[in-house]
Each structure stands twice: as structure tokens, then as C-alpha cells.
Protein backbone atom coordinates (compact mmCIF):
# COMPACT_ATOMS: atom_id res chain seq x y z
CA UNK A 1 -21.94 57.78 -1.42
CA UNK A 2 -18.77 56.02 -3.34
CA UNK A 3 -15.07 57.02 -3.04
CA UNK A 4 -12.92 56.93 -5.95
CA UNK A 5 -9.85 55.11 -4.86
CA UNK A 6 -6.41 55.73 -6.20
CA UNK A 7 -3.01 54.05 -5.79
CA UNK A 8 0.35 55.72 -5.29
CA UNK A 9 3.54 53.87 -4.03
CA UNK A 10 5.99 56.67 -3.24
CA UNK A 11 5.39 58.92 -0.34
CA UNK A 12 7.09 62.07 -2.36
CA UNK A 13 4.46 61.64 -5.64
CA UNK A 14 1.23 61.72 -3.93
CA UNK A 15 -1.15 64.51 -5.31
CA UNK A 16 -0.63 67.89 -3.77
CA UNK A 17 -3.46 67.92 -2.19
CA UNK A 18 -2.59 65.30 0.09
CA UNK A 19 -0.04 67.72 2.13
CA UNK A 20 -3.23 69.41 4.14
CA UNK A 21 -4.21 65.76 5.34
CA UNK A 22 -0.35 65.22 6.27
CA UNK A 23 -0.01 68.72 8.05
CA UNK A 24 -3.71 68.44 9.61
CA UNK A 25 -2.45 65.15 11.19
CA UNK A 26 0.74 66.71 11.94
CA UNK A 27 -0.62 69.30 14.04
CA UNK A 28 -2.58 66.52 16.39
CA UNK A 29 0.00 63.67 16.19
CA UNK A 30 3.92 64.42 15.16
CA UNK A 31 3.43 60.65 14.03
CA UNK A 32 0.49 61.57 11.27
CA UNK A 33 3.05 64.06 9.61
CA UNK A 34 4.96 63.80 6.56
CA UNK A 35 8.56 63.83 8.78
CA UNK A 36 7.44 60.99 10.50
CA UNK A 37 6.86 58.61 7.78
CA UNK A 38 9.89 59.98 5.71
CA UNK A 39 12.13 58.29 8.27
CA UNK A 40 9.57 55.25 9.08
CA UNK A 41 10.20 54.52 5.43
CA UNK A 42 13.65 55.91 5.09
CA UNK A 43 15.08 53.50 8.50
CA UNK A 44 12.20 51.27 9.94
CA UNK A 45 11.41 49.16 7.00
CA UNK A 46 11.45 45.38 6.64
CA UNK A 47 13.36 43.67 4.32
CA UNK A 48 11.10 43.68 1.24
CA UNK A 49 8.49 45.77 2.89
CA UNK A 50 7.31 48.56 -0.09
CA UNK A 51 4.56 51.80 0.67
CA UNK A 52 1.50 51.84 -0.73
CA UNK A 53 -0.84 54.98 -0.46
CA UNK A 54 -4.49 54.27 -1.10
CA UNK A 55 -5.73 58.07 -1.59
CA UNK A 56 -9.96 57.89 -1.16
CA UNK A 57 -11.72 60.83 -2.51
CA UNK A 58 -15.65 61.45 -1.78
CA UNK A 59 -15.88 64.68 -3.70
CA UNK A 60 -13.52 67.97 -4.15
CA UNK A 61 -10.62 67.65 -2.03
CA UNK A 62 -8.14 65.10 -0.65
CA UNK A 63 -10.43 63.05 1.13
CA UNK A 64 -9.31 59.63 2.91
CA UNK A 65 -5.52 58.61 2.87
CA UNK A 66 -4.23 55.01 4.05
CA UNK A 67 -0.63 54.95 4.45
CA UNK A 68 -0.18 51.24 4.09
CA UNK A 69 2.80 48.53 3.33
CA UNK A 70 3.19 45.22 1.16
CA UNK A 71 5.54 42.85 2.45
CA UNK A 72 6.79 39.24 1.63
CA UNK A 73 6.66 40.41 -2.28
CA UNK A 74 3.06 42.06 -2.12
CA UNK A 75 1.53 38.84 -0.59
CA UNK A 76 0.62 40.50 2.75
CA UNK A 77 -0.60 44.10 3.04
CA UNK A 78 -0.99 46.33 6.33
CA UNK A 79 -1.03 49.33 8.01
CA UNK A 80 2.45 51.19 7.77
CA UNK A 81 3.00 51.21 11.54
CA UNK A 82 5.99 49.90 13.15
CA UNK A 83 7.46 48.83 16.97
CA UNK A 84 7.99 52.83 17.36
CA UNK A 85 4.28 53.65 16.58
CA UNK A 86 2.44 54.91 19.29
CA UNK A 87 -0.57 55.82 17.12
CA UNK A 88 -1.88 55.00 13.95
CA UNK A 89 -4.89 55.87 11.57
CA UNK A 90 -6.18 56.87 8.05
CA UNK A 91 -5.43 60.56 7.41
CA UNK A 92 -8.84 62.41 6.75
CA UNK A 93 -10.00 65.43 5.19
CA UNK A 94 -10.85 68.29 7.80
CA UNK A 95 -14.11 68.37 6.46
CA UNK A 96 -15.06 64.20 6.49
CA UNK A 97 -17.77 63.21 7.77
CA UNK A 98 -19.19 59.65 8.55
CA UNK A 99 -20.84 59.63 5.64
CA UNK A 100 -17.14 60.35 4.01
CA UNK A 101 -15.40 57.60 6.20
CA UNK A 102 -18.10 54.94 5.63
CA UNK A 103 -17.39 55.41 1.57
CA UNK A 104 -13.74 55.51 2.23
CA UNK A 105 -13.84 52.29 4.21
CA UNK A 106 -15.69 50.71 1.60
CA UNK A 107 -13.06 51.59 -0.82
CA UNK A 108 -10.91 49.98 1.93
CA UNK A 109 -12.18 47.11 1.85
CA UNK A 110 -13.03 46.69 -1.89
CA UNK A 111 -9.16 47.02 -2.29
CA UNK A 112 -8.01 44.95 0.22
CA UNK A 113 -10.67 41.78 -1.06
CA UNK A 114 -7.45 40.17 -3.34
CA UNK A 115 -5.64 39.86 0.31
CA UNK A 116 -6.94 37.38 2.76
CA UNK A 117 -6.48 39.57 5.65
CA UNK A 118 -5.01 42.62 6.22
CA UNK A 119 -3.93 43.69 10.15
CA UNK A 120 -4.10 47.34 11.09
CA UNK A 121 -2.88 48.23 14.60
CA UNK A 122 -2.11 51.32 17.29
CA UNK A 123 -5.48 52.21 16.92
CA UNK A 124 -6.80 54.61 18.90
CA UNK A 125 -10.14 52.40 20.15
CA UNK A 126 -11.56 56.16 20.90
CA UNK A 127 -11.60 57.77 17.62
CA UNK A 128 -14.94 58.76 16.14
CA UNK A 129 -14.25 58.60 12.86
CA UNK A 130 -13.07 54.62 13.26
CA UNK A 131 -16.86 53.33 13.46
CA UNK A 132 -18.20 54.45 10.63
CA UNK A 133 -14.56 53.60 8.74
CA UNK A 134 -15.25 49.94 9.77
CA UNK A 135 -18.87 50.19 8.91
CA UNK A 136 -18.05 50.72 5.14
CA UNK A 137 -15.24 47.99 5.26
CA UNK A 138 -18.27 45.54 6.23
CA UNK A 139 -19.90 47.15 3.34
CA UNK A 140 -17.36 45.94 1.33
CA UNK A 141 -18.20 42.04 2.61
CA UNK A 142 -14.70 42.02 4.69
CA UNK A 143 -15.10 40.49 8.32
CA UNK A 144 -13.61 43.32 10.81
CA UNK A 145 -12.13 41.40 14.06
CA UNK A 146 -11.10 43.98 16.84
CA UNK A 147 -7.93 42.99 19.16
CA UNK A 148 -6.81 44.58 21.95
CA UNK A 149 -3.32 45.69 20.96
CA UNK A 150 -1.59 47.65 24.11
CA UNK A 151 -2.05 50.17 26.40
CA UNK A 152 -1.11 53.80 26.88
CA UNK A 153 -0.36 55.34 29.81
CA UNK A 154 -1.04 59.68 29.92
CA UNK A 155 -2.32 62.55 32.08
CA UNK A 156 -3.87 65.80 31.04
CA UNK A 157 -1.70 68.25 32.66
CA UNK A 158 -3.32 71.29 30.99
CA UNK A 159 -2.84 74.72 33.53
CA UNK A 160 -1.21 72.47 35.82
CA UNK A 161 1.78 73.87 37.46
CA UNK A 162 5.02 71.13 38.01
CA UNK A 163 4.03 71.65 41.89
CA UNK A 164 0.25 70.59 41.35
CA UNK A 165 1.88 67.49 38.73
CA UNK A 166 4.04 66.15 41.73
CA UNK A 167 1.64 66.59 44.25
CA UNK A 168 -0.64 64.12 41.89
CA UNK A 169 2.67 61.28 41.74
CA UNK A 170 2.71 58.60 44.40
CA UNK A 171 4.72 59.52 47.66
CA UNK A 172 7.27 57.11 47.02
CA UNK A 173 8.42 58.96 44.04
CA UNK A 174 7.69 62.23 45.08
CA UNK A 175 10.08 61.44 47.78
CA UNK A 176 12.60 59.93 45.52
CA UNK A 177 12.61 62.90 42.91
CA UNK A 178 12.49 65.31 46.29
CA UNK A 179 15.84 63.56 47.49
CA UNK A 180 17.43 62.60 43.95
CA UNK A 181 16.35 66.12 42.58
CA UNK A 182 18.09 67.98 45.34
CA UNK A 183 21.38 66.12 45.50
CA UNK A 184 21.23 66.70 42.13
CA UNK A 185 21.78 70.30 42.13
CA UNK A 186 23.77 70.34 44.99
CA UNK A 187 26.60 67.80 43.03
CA UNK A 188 28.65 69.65 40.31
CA UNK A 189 29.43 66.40 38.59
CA UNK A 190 26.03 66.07 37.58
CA UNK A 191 24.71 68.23 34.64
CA UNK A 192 21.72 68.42 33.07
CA UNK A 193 20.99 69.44 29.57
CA UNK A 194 17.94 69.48 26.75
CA UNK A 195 18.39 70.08 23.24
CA UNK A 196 15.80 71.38 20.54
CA UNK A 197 17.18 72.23 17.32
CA UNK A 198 20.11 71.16 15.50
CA UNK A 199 22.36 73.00 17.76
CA UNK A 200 24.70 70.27 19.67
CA UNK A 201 22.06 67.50 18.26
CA UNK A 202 24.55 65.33 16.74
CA UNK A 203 26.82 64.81 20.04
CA UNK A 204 23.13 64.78 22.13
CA UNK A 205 22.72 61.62 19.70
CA UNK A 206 25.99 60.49 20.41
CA UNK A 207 25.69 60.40 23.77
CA UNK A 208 21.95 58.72 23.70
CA UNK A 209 23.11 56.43 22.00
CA UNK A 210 25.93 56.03 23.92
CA UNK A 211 23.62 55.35 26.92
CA UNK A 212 21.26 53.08 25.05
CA UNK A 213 24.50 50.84 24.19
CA UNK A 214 25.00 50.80 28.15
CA UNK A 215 21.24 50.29 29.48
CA UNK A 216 19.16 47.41 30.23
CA UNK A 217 17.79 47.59 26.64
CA UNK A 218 17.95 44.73 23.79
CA UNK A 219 19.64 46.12 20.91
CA UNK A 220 17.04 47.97 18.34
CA UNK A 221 15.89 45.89 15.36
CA UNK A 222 16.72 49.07 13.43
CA UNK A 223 19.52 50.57 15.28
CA UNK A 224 19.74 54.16 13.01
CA UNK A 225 15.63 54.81 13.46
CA UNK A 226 15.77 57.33 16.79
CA UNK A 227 18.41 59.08 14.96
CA UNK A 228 17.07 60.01 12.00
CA UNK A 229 13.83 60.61 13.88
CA UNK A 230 15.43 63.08 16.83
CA UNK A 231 16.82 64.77 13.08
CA UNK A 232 13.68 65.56 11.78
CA UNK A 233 11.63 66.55 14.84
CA UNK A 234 14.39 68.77 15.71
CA UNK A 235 13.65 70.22 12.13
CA UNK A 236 10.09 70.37 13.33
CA UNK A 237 10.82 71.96 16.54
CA UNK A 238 8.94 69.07 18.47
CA UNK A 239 12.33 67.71 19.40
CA UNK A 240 13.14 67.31 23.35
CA UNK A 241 16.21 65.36 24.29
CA UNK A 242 17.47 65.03 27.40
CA UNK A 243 20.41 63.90 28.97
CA UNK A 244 22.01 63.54 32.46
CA UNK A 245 25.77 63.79 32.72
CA UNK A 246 28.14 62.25 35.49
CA UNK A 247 31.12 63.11 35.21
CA UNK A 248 31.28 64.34 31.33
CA UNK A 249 29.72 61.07 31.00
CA UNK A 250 25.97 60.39 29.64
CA UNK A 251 24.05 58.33 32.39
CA UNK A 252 20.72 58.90 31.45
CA UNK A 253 18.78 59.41 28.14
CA UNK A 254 15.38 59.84 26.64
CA UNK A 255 13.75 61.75 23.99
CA UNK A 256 10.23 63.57 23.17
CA UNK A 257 8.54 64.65 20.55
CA UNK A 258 5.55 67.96 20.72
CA UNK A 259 2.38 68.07 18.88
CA UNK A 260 -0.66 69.22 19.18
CA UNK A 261 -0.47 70.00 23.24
CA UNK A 262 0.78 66.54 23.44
CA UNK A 263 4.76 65.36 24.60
CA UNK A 264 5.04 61.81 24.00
CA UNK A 265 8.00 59.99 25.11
CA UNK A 266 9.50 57.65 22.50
CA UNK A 267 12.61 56.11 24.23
CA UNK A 268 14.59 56.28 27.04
CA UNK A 269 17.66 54.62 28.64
CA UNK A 270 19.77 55.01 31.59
CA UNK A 271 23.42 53.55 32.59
CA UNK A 272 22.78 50.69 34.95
CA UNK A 273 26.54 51.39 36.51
CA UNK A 274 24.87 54.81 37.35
CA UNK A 275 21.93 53.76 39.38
CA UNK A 276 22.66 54.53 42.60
CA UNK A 277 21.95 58.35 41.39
CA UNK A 278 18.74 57.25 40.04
CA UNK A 279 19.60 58.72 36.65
CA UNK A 280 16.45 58.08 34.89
CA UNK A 281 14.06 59.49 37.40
CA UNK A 282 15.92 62.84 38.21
CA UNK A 283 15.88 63.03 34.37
CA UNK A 284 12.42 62.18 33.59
CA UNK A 285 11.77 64.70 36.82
CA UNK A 286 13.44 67.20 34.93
CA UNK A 287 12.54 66.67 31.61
CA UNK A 288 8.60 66.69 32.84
CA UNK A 289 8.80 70.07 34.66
CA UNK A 290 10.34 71.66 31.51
CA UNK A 291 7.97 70.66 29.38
CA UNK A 292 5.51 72.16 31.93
CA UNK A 293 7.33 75.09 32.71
CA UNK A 294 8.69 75.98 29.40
CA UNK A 295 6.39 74.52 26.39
CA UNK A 296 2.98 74.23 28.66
CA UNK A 297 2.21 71.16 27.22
CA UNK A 298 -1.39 70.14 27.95
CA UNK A 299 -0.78 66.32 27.73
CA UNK A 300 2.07 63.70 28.96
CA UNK A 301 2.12 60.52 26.40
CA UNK A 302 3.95 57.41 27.53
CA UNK A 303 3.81 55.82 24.58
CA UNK A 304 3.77 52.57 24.14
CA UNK A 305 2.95 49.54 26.81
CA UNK A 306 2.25 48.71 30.06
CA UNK A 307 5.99 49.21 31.82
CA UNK A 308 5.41 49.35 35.85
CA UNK A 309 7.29 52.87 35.76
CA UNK A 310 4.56 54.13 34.05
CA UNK A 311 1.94 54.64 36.24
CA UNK A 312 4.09 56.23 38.47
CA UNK A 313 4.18 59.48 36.43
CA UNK A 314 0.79 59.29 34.33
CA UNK A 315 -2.71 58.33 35.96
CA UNK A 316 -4.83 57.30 33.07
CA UNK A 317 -4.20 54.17 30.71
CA UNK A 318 -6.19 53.98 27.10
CA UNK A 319 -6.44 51.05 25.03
CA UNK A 320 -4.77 51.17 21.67
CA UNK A 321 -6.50 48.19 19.70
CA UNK A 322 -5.91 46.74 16.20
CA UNK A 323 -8.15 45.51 13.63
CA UNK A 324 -7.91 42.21 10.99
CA UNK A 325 -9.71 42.30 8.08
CA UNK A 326 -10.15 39.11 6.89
CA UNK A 327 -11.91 38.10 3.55
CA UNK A 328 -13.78 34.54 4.23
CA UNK A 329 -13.65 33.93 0.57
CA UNK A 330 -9.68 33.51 0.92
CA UNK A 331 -7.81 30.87 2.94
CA UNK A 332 -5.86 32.96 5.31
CA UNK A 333 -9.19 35.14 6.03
CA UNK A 334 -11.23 32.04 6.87
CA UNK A 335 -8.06 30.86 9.25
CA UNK A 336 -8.04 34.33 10.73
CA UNK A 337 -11.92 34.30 11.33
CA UNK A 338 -11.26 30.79 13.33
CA UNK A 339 -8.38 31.77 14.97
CA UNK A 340 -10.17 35.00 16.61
CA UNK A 341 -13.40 32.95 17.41
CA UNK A 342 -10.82 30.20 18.96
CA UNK A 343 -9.45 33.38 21.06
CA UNK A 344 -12.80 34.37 21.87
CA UNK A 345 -13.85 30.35 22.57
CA UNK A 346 -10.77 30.47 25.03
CA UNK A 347 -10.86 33.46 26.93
CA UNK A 348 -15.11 33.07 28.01
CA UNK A 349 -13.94 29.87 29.61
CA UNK A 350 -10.96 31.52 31.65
């Protein structure tokens, strides 16, 4: 089996087609759907950095889409992921099979030959549909070197009441939300609030980012992203901001997004001054149990990286991994074949 590959380089000109792959990947993964690549490409771009949409059909039907990006004036190419992606992959056809993937790689890897390597990350290591996609990119004569790119912390919380969730946490934080919880509703100059649609979304981003300005966090390397992306899930309806008030003033902040069963947390931030309410903990207490309560979510997503706090409120940690494709017939895929093999050299002697 072949793929016919085609080439497209604006998000909004792809054949029609393509909008069942984007809503099909919406409704597992708000970051496979059309929204969240509008505002990857709209306010998470490098300078120079261009799309490029490499549309594989096997047949009748959409088939195989790579969302991809040139950068450095077309001299590097990669997946379009970015510091905000928690995961990444091709966008298939319903109806692919291996047979469909293992073409579509092939055309993958045919196209990506005039590169010397090409880096695709936030991969989910699990996926069935990535062997036989790396398969056909061997096809092709491409090396495929597999990385280990970070992990993910979640728990499947499907029928699980917010009582049988905290029972699950560590005591220490069960006690701490127990205390911090209660005082909580017992002081009237704390106020809670969550927002979901466009209704009082523009202060709610006012006053995350009012919080952000205040927390612990380096400043974002593109500061009007979360915006534009709490904008168009709340156009979605996956939106779930939350904020924690002290006073009339924002102490705590963080932000969701719902698809598929799934709430993944994308930031969060919390007033340092403030911490002797524990802001961030009665809010992520609070946040959790609504999404439990209210939107039965079967899944709690921590997105991205191994932060201590993590554990604390999800049991089970997956491996996101990346993958180089590196052509040994260029110069940069020959250094990237002896820089992995280095890698490999050094860590069997650790």
C-alpha cells in the first residue's frame, strides 16, 4: 500500500475533508482540535516558524494528517508542538488501520529525506497506531531514534465519588485540604469562583493573569498564549478556570480544559504573599471535586512534567517520549545518529 502525500501551509485551506480528522481528535484530546492549533499558530509561534500540513491519503477519505512546522527559513522541520503541549500525534482517519499508518509513515519519511533530521515529541509512547507509523518511516530508509521526553502524571477517576478521590490522596494532604477546605468556608473573605463560557471570562483572565504576574513563575516565553487559549475552549465549552479570592483580590489561579472524559490542567499559579491560606491547594481541592461532582470527568491530566505536587493528587505517571528522524545520508542525521548512540554509550556505563 502507498499514500499519496500532499502539502498545504495554511491551517484554514486544508481540504474539507480534513475537519472529521480535526473533530475526531478533538473529541479525545482538546489539543488534536482545530481551536487548539488556531491559537498555537495564532500566539505560540517562533520567530520565523511557518505550518506545514502533510495530508496522507491511502484511499477515499482524509487519511493521515501531520501538523508540522519549518523554522530557521525552512532549514529545520518538526512536529508543531510547543512548551504548552501535553500531547502530540498525526491525526488519523477513523477507519486507519496499520496497514494505513505504515503507508502514511512512509510518505513521512519520503518527505522528510531533504531534512537531516526531523524531532517529533509529546508522544504518547502508548499509542497503537505509533508502531506501525514508525515502521513505514524505516520503510522510507530514515533512522527512527526514540527519547524519553517527560512524564505525565493522571488517575482514572471514572464513577468515583470526590469522597472515594480523597480517600485515595496521601494523609498529609487529605489533612491539609480537610483543614484549609474548612477554614475556607468558614472565612467570608475568601471566595471561590469557576468560569465556563464567555460570561465574566475576560476579568477571570485578568485576574489569572494577575496572579501569574505575582507567583513563583518565570515570565511566559509567549505571554498572550493562555489567553487566547482559555478564549477558545470557553468557545468549546471545555473551559474551567478557577480562581480563589482574598479579599477581592486573586490569590490563586489555574485553568482546565475537557475532552473526551479527560480534564487536563494546563497552568496554574498562586500568590506567594497568600500562602499561609494555602491558596493553591484549597483551589486545586475545589476545582477537582467540581469537575467530579459537576462534569463526571473520567480522567485527571496533569499535564506536563514531573513537579513533586503532582503525585500528591494523581497516582499513575506515563511516559510521553519523542522521536528523531534522522537521514544518515545528510550531515545533521549522521551527527544525530552519533549523538543518540553516544547517549546510549553513556547511560549503560552509569
Amino acid at each position: 500500500m502507498t499514500a499519496a502525500a500532499e502539502i498545504f501551509d495554511d491551517l484554514e485551506t486544508l481540504p474539507p475533508d480534513c475537519a472529521e480528522l480535526f473533530a475526531a481528535g478533538a473529541r479525545h484530546c482538546f489539543q488534536f482540535g482545530r481551536p487548539w492549533f488556531r491559537t498555537v499558530l495564532a500566539e505560540a509561534m517562533p520567530a520565523g516558524a511557518r505550518p506545514l500540513f502533510l495530508l496522507c491519503r491511502t484511499g477515499t477519505g482524509p487519511g493521515v494528517l501531520f501538523v508540522l512546522r519549518t523554522l530557521a527559513g525552512g532549514v529545520r522541520l518538526e512536529g508543531l508542538s510547543t512548551l504548552y503541549s501535553c500531547l502530540y500525534q498525526p491525526l488519523a482517519a477513523a477507519l486507519a488501520d496499520p496497514a494505513d499508518l505504515r503507508a502514511a509513515g512512509r510518505a513521512l519519511g519520503d518527505f522528510c529525506r531533504r531534512w537531516g533530521r526531523v524531532r517529533l515529541d509529546a508522544l504518547d509512547g502508548g499509542w497503537p497506531g505509533l508502531a506501525p507509523l514508525l515502521e513505514g518511516v524505516r520503510d522510507s530508509g530514515l533512522a527512527v531514534l526514540r527519547f524519553d521526553h517527560f512524564g505525565n502524571w493522571h488517575e482514572d477517576v471514572a464513577g468515583r465519588s470526590w469522597a472515594d478521590y480523597l480517600a485515595a490522596r496521601p494523609g498529609a494532604l487529605r489533612e491539609t485540604i480537610r483543614r484549609r477546605a474548612g477554614q475556607a468556608e468558614r472565612d467570608p473573605r475568601l471566595a471561590l469562583e469557576t468560569i465556563d463560557s464567555a460570561a465574566g471570562l475576560e476579568a477571570g483572565i485578568a485576574a489569572y493573569e494577575e496572579v501569574y504576574a505575582r507567583s513563583w513563575k518565570n515570565a511566559e516565553p509567549f505571554p498572550r498564549f493562555s489567553a487566547a487559549l482559555m478564549r477558545a475552549a470557553a468557545a468549546e465549552g471545555a473551559l474551567r478556570l478557577g480562581l480563589l479570592r482574598l479579599d477581592n483580590r486573586p490569590v490563586a489561579a489555574q485553568y482546565w480544559v475537557l475532552a473526551g472524559g479527560t480534564a487536563t490542567v494546563l497552568k496554574l499559579a498562586h500568590d506567594e504573599a497568600a500562602r499561609a491560606h494555602s491558596p493553591g491547594t484549597v483551589l486545586t481541592a475545589a476545582m477537582i471535586r467540581g469537575l467530579l461532582e459537576r462534569d463526571r470527568i473520567a480522567e485527571l491530566d496533569f499535564g506536563r512534567g514531573d513537579d513533586a505536587y503532582k503525585s500528591l493528587w494523581a497516582a499513575s505517571r506515563r511516559q510521553r517520549v519523542g522521536v528523531v528522524l534522522a537521514n544518515p545520508r545528510r550531515p545533521a542525521g549522521l551527527l544525530a545518529l552519533a549523538r543518540h548512540g553516544l547517549g546510549r554509550a553513556v547511560r549503560s556505563w552509569q
